[in-house]
PDB file of N, CA and C in Angstrom:
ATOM      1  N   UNK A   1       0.831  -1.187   0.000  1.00  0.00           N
ATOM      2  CA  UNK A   1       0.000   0.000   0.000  1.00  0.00           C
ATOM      3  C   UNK A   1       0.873   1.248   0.000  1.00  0.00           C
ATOM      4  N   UNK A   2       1.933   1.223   0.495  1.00  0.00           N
ATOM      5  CA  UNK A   2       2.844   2.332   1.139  1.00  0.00           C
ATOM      6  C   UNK A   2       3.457   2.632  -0.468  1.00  0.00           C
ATOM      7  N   UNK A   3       3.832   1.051  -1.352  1.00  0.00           N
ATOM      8  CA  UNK A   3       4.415   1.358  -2.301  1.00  0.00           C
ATOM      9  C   UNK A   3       3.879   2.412  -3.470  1.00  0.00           C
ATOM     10  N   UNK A   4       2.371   1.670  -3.758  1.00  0.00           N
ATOM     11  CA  UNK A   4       1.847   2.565  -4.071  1.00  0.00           C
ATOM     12  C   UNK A   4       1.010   3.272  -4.400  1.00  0.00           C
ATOM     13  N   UNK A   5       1.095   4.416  -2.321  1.00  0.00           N
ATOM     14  CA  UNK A   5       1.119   5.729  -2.424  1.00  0.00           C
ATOM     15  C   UNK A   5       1.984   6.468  -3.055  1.00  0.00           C
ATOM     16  N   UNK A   6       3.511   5.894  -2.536  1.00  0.00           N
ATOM     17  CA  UNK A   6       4.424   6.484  -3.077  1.00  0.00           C
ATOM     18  C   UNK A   6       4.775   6.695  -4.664  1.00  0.00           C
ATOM     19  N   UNK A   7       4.351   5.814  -5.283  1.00  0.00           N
ATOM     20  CA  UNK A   7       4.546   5.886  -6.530  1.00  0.00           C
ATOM     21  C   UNK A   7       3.704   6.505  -7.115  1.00  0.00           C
ATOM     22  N   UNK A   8       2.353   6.696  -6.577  1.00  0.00           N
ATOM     23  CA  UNK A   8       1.393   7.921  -7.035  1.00  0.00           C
ATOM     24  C   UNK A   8       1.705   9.306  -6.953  1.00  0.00           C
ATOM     25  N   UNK A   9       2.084   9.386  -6.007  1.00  0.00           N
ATOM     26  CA  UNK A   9       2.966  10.772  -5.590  1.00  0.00           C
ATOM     27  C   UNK A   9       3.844  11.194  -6.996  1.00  0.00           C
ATOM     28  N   UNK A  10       4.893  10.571  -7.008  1.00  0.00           N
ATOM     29  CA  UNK A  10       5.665  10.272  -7.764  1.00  0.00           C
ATOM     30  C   UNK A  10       5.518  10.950  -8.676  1.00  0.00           C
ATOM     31  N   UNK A  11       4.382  10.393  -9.602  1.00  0.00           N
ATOM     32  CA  UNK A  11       3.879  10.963 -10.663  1.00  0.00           C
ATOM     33  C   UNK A  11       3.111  11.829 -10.580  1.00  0.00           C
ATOM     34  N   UNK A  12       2.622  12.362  -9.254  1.00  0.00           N
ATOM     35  CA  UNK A  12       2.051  13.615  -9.005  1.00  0.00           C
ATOM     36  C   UNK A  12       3.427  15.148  -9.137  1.00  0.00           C
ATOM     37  N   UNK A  13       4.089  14.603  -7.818  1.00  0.00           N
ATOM     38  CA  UNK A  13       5.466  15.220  -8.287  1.00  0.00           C
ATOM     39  C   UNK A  13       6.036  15.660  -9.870  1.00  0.00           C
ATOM     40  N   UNK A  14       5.831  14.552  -9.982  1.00  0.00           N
ATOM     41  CA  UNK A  14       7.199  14.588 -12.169  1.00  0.00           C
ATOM     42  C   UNK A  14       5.749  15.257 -12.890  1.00  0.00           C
ATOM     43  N   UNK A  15       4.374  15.517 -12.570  1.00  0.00           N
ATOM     44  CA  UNK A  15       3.652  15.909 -13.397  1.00  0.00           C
ATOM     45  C   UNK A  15       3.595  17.715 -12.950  1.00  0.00           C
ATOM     46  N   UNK A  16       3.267  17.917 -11.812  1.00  0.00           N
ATOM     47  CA  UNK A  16       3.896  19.010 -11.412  1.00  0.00           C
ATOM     48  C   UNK A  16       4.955  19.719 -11.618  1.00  0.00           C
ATOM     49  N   UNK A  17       6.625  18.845 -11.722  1.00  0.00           N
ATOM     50  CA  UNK A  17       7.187  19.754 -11.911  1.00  0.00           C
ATOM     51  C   UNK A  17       7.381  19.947 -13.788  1.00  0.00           C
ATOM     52  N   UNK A  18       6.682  19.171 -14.438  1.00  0.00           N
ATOM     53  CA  UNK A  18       6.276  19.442 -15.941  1.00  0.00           C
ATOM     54  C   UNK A  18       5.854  21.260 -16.008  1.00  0.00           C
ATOM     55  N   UNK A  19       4.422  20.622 -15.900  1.00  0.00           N
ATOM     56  CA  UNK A  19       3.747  21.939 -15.822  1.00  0.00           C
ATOM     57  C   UNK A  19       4.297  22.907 -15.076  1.00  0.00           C
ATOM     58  N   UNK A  20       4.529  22.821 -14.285  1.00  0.00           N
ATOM     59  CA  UNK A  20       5.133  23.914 -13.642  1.00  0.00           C
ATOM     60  C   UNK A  20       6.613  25.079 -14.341  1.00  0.00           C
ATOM     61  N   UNK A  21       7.112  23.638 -15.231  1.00  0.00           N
ATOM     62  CA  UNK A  21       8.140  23.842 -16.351  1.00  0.00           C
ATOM     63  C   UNK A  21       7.432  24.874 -17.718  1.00  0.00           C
ATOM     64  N   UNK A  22       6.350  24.133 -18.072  1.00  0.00           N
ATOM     65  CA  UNK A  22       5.449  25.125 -18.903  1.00  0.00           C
ATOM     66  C   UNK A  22       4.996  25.880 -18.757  1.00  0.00           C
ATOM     67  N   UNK A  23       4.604  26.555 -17.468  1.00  0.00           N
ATOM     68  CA  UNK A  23       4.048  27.767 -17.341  1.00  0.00           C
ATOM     69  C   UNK A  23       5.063  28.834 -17.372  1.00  0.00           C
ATOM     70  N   UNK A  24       6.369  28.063 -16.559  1.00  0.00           N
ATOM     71  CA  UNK A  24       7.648  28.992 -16.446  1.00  0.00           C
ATOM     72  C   UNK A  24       7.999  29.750 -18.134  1.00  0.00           C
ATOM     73  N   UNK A  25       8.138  28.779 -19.282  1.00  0.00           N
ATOM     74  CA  UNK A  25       8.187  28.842 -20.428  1.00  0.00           C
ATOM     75  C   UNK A  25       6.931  29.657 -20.542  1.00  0.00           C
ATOM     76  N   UNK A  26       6.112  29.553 -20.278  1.00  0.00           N
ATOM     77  CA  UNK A  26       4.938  30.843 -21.216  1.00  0.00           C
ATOM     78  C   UNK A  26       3.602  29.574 -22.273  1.00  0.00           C
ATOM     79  N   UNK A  27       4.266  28.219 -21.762  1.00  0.00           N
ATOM     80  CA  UNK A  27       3.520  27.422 -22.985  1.00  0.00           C
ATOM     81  C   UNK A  27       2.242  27.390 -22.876  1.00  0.00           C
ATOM     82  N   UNK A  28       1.853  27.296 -21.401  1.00  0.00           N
ATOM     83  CA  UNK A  28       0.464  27.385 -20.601  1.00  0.00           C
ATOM     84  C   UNK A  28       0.507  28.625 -19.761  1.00  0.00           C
ATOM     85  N   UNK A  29      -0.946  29.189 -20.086  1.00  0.00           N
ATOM     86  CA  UNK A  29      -1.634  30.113 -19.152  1.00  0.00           C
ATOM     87  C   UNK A  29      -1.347  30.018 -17.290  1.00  0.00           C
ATOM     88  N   UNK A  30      -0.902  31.316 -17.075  1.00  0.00           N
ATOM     89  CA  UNK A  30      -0.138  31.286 -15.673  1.00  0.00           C
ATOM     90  C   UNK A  30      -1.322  31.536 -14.596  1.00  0.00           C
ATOM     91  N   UNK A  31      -2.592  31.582 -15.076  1.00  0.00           N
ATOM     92  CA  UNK A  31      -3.714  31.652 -14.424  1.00  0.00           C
ATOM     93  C   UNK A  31      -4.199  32.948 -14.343  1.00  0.00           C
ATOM     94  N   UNK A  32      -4.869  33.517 -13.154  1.00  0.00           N
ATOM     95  CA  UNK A  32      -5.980  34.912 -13.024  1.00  0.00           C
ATOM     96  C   UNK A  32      -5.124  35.269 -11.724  1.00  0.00           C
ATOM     97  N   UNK A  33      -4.412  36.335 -11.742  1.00  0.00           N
ATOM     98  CA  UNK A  33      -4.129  36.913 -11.079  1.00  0.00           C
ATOM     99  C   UNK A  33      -2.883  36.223  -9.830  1.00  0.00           C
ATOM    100  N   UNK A  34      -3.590  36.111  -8.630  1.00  0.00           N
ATOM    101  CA  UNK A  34      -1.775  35.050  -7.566  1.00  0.00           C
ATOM    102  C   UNK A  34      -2.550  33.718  -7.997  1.00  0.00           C
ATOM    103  N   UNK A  35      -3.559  33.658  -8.557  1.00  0.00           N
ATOM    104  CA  UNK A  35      -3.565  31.975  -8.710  1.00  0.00           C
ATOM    105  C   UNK A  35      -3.022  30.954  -9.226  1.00  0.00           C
ATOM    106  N   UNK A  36      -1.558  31.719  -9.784  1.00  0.00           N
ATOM    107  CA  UNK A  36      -0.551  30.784 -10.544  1.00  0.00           C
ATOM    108  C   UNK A  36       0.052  28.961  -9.828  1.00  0.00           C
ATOM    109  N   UNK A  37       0.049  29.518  -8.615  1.00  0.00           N
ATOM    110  CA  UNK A  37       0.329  28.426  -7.883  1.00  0.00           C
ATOM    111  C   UNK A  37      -0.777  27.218  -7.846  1.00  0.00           C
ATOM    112  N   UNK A  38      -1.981  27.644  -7.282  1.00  0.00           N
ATOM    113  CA  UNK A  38      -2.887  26.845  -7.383  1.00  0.00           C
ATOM    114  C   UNK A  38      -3.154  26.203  -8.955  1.00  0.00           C
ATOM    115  N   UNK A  39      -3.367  26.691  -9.852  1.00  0.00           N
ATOM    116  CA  UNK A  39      -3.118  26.678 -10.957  1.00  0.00           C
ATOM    117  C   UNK A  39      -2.567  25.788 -11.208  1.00  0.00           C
ATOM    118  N   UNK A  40      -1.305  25.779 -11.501  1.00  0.00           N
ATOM    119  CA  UNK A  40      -0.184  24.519 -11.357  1.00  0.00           C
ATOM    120  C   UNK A  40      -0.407  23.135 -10.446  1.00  0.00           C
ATOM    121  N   UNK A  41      -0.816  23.544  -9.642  1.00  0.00           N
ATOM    122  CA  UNK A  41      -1.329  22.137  -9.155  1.00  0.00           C
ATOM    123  C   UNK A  41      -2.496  21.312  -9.091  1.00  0.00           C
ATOM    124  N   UNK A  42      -3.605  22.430  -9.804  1.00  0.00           N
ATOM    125  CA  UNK A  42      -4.633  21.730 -10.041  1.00  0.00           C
ATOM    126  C   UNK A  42      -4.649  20.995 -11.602  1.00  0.00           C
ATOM    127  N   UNK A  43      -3.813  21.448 -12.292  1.00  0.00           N
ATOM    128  CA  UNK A  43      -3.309  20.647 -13.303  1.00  0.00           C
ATOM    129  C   UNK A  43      -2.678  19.744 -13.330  1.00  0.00           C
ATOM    130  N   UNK A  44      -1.662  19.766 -12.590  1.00  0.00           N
ATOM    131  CA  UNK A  44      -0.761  18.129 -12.204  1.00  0.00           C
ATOM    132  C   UNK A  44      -1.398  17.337 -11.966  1.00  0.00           C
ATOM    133  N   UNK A  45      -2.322  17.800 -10.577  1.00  0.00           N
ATOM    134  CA  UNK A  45      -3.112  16.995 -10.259  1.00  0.00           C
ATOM    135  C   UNK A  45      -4.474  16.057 -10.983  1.00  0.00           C
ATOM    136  N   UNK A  46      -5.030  17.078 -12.344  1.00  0.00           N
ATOM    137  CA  UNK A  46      -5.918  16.498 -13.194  1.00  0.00           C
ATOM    138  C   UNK A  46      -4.979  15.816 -14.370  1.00  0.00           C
ATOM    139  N   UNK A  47      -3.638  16.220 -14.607  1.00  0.00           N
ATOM    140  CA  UNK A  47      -3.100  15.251 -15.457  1.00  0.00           C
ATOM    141  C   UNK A  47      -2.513  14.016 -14.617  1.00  0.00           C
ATOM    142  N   UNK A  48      -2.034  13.924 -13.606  1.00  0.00           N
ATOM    143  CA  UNK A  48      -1.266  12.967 -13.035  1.00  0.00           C
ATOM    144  C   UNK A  48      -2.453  11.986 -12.678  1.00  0.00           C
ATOM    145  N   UNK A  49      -3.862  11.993 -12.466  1.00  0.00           N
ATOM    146  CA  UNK A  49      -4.997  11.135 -12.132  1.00  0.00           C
ATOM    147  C   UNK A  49      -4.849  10.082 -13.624  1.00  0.00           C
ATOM    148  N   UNK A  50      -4.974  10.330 -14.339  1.00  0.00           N
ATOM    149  CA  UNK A  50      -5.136   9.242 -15.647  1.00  0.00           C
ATOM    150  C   UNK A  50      -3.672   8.699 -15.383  1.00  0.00           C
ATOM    151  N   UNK A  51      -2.835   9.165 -15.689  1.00  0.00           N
ATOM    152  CA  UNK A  51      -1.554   8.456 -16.141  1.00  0.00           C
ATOM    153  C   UNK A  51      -1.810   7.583 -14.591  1.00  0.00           C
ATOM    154  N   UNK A  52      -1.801   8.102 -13.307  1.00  0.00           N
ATOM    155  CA  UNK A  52      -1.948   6.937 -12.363  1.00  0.00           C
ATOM    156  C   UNK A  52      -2.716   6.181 -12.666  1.00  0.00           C
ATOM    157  N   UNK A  53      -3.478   5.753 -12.933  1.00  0.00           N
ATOM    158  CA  UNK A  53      -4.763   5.189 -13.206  1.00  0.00           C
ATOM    159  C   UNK A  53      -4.211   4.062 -14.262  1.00  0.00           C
ATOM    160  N   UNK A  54      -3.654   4.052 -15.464  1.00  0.00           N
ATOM    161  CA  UNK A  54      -3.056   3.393 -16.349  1.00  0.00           C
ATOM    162  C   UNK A  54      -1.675   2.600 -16.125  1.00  0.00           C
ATOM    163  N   UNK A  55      -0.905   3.920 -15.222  1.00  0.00           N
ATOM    164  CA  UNK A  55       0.245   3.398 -15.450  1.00  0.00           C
ATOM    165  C   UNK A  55       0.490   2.323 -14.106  1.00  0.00           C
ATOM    166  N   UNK A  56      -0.725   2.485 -12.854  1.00  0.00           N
ATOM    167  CA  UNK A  56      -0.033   1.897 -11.806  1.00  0.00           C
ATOM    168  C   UNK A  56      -1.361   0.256 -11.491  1.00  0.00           C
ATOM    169  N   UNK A  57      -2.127   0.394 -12.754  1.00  0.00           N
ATOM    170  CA  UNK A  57      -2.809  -0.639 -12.589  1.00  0.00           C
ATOM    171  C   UNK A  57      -2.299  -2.320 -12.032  1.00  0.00           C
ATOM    172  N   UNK A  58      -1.891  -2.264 -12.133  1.00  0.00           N
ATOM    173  CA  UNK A  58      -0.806  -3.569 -11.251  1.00  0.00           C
ATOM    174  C   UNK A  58      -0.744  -3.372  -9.683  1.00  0.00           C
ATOM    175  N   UNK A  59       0.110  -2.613  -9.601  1.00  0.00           N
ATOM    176  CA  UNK A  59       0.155  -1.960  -8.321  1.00  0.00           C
ATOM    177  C   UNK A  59      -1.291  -1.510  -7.561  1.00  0.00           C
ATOM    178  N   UNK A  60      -2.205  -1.248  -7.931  1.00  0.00           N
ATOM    179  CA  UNK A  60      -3.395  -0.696  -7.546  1.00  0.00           C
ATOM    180  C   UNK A  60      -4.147  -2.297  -7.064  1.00  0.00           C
ATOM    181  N   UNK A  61      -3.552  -3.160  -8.081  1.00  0.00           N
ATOM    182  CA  UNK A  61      -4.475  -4.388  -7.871  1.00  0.00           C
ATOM    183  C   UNK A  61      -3.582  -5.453  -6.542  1.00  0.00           C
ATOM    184  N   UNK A  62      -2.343  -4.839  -6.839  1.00  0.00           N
ATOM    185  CA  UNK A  62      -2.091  -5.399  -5.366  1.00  0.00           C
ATOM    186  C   UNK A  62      -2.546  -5.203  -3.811  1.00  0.00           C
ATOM    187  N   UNK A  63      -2.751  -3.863  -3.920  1.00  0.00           N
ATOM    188  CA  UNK A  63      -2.403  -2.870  -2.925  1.00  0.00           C
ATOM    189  C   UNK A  63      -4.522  -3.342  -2.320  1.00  0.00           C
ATOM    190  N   UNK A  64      -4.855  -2.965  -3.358  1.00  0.00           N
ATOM    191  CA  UNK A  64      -6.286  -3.591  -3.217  1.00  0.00           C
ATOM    192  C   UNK A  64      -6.578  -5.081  -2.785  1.00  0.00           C
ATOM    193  N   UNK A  65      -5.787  -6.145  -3.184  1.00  0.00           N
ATOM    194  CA  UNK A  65      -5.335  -7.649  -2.320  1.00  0.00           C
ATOM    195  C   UNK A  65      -5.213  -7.098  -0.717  1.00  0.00           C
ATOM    196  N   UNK A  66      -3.888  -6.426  -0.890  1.00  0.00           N
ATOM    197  CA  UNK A  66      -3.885  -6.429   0.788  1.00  0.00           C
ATOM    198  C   UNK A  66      -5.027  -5.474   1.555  1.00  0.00           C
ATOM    199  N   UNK A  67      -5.831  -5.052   1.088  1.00  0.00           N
ATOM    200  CA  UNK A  67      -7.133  -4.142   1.905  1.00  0.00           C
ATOM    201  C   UNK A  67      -7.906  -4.897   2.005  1.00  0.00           C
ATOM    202  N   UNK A  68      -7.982  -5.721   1.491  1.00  0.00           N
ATOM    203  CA  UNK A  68      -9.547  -7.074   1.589  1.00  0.00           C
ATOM    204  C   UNK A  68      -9.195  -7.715   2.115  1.00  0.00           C
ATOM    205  N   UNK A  69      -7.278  -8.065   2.557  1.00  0.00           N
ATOM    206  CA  UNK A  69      -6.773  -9.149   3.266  1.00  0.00           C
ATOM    207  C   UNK A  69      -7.265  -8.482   4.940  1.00  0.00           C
ATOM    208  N   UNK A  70      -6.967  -7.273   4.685  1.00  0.00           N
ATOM    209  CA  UNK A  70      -7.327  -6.809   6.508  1.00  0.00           C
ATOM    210  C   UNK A  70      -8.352  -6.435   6.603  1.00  0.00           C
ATOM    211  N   UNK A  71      -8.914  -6.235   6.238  1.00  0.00           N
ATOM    212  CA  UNK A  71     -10.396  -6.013   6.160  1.00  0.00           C
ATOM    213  C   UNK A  71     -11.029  -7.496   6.169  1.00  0.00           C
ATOM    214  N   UNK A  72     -10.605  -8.410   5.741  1.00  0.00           N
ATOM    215  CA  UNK A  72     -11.568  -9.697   6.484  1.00  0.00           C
ATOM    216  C   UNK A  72     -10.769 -10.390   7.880  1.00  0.00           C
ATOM    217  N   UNK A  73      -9.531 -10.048   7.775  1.00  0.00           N
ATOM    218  CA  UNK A  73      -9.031 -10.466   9.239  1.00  0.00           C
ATOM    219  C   UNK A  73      -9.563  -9.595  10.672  1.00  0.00           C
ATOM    220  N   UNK A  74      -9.763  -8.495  10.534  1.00  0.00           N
ATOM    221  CA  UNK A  74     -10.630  -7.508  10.968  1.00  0.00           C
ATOM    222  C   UNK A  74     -11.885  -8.139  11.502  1.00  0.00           C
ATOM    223  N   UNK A  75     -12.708  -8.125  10.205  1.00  0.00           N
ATOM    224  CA  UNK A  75     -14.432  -9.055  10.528  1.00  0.00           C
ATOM    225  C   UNK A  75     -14.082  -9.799  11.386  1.00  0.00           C
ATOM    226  N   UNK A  76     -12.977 -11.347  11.055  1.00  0.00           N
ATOM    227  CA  UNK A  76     -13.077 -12.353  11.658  1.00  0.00           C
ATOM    228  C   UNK A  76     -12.678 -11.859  13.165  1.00  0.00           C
ATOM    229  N   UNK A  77     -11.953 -11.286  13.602  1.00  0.00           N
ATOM    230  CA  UNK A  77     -11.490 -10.484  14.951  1.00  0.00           C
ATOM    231  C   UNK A  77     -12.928 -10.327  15.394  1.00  0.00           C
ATOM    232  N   UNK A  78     -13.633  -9.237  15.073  1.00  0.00           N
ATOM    233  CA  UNK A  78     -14.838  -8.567  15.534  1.00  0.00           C
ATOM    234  C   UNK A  78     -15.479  -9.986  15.742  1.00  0.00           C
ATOM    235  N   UNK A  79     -16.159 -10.543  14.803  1.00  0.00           N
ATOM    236  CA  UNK A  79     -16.765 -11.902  14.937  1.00  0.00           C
ATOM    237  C   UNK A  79     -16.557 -12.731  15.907  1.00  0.00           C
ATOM    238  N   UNK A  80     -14.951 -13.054  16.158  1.00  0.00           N
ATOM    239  CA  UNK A  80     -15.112 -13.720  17.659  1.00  0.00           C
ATOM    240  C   UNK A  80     -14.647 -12.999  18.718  1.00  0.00           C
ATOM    241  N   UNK A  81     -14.558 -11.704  18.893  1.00  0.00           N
ATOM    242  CA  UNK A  81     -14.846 -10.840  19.996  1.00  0.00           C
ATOM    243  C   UNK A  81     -16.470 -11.241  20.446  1.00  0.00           C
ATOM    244  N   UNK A  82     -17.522 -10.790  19.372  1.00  0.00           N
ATOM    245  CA  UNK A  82     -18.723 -10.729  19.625  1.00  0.00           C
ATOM    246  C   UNK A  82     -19.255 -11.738  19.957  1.00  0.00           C
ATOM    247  N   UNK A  83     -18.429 -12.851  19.337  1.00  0.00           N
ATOM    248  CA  UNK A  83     -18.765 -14.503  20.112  1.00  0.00           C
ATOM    249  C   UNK A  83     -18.225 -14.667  21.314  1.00  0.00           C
ATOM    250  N   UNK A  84     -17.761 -13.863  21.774  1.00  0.00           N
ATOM    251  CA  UNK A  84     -16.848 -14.383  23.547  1.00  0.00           C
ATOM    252  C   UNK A  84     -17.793 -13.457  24.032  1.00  0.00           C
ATOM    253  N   UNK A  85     -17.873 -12.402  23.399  1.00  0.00           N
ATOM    254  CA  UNK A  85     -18.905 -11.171  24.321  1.00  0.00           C
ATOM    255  C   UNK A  85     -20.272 -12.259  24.716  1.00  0.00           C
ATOM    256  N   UNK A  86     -20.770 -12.913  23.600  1.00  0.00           N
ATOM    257  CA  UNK A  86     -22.462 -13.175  23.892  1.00  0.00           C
ATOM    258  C   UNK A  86     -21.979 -14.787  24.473  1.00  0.00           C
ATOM    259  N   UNK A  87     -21.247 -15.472  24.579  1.00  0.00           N
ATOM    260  CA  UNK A  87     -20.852 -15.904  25.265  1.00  0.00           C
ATOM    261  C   UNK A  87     -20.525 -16.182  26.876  1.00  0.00           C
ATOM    262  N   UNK A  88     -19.752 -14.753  26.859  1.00  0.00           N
ATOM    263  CA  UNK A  88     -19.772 -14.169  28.710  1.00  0.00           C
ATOM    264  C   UNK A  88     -21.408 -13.718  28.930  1.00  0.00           C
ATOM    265  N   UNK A  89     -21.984 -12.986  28.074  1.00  0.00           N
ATOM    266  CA  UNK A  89     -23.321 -12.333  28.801  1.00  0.00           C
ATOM    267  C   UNK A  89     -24.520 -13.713  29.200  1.00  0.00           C
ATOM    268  N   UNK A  90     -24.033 -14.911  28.042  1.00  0.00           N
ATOM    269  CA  UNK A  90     -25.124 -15.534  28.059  1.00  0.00           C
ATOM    270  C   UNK A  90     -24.630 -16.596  29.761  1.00  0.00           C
ATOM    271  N   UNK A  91     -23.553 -16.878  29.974  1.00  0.00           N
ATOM    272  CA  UNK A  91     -22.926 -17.136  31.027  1.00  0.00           C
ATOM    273  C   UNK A  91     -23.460 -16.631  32.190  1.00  0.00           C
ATOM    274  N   UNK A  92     -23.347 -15.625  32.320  1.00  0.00           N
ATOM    275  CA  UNK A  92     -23.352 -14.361  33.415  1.00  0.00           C
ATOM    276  C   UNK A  92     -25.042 -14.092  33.361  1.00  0.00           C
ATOM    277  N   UNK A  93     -25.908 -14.477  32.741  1.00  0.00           N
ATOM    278  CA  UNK A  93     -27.683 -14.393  32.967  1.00  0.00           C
ATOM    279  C   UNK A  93     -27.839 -15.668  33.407  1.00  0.00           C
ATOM    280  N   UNK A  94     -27.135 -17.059  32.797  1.00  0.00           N
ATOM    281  CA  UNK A  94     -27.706 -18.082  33.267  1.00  0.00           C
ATOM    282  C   UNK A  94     -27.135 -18.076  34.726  1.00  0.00           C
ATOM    283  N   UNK A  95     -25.962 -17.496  35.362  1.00  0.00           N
ATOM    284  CA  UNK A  95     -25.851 -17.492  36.754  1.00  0.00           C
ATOM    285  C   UNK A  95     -27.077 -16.948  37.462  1.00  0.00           C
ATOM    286  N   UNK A  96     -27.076 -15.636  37.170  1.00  0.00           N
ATOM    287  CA  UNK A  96     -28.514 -14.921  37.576  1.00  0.00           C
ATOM    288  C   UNK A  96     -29.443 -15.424  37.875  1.00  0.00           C
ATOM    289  N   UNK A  97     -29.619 -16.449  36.928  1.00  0.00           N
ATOM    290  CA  UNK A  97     -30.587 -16.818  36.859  1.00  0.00           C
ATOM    291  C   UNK A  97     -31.145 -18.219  37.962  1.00  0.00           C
ATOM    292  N   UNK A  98     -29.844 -18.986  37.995  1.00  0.00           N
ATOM    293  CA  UNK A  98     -29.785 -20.540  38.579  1.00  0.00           C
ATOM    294  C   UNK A  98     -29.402 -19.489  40.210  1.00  0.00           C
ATOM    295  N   UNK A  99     -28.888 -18.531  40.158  1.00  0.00           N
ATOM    296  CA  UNK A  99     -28.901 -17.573  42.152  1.00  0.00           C
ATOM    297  C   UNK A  99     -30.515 -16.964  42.362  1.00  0.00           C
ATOM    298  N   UNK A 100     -30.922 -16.724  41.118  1.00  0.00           N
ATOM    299  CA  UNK A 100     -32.629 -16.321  41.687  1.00  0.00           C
ATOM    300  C   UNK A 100     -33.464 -17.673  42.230  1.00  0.00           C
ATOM    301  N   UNK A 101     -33.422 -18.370  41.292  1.00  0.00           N
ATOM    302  CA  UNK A 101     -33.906 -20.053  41.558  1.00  0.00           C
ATOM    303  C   UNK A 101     -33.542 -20.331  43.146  1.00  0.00           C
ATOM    304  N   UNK A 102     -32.154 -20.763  43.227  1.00  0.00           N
ATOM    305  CA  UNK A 102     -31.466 -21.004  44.853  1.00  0.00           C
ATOM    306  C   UNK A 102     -32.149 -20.138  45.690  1.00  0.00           C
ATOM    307  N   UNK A 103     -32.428 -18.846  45.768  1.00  0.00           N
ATOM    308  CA  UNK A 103     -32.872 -18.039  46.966  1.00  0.00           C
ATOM    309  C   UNK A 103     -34.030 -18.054  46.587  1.00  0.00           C
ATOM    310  N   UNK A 104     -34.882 -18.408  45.373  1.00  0.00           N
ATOM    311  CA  UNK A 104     -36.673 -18.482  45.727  1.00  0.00           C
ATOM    312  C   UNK A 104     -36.997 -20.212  46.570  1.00  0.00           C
ATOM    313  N   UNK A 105     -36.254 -21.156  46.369  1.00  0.00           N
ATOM    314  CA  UNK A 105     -36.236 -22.483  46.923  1.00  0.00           C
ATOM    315  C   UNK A 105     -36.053 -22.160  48.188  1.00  0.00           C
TER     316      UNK A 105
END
């Protein structure tokens, strides 16, 4: 997963400092006024989405393996938490229950 974030970045980074290269050059519009900055990165950011998307499909399908891997080890955790929980409660009423019995006898 860590890998890749990082490698999304990556290409967030190298797409950024593109554009950022072209605006310096004059090739692309430097935006409306101080919005040059924002500008620049809302472009990296809308070009660097596809190329991630294409270029890290592998990686995406791993990274997606290990989220379903913890995400059902997770459930199964919760699952027998909630089985020891109703377990102890069902324990702990039938005492209640067999000490009400004893003191109505």
């Amino acid at each position: 997963m860590l890998r890749y974030t990082l490698m999304r970045l990556g290409i967030f980074v190298a797409c950024l400092v593109v554009v950022w290269g072209l605006v310096y050059a004059g090739a692309l519009p430097r935006g409306l006024g101080d919005s040059n900055g924002m500008w620049v990165i809302l472009l990296a950011l809308l070009i660097s989405a596809p190329i991630s998307y294409v270029a890290l499909r592998k990686e995406r399908d791993r990274a997606s393996v290990q989220v379903v891997g913890r995400v059902d080890r997770m459930k199964a955790n919760l699952e027998a938490n909630r089985g020891q929980e109703d377990l102890a409660d069902d324990s702990a009423r039938a005492q209640e229950r067999s000490r009400a019995r004893s003191q109505t006898s």
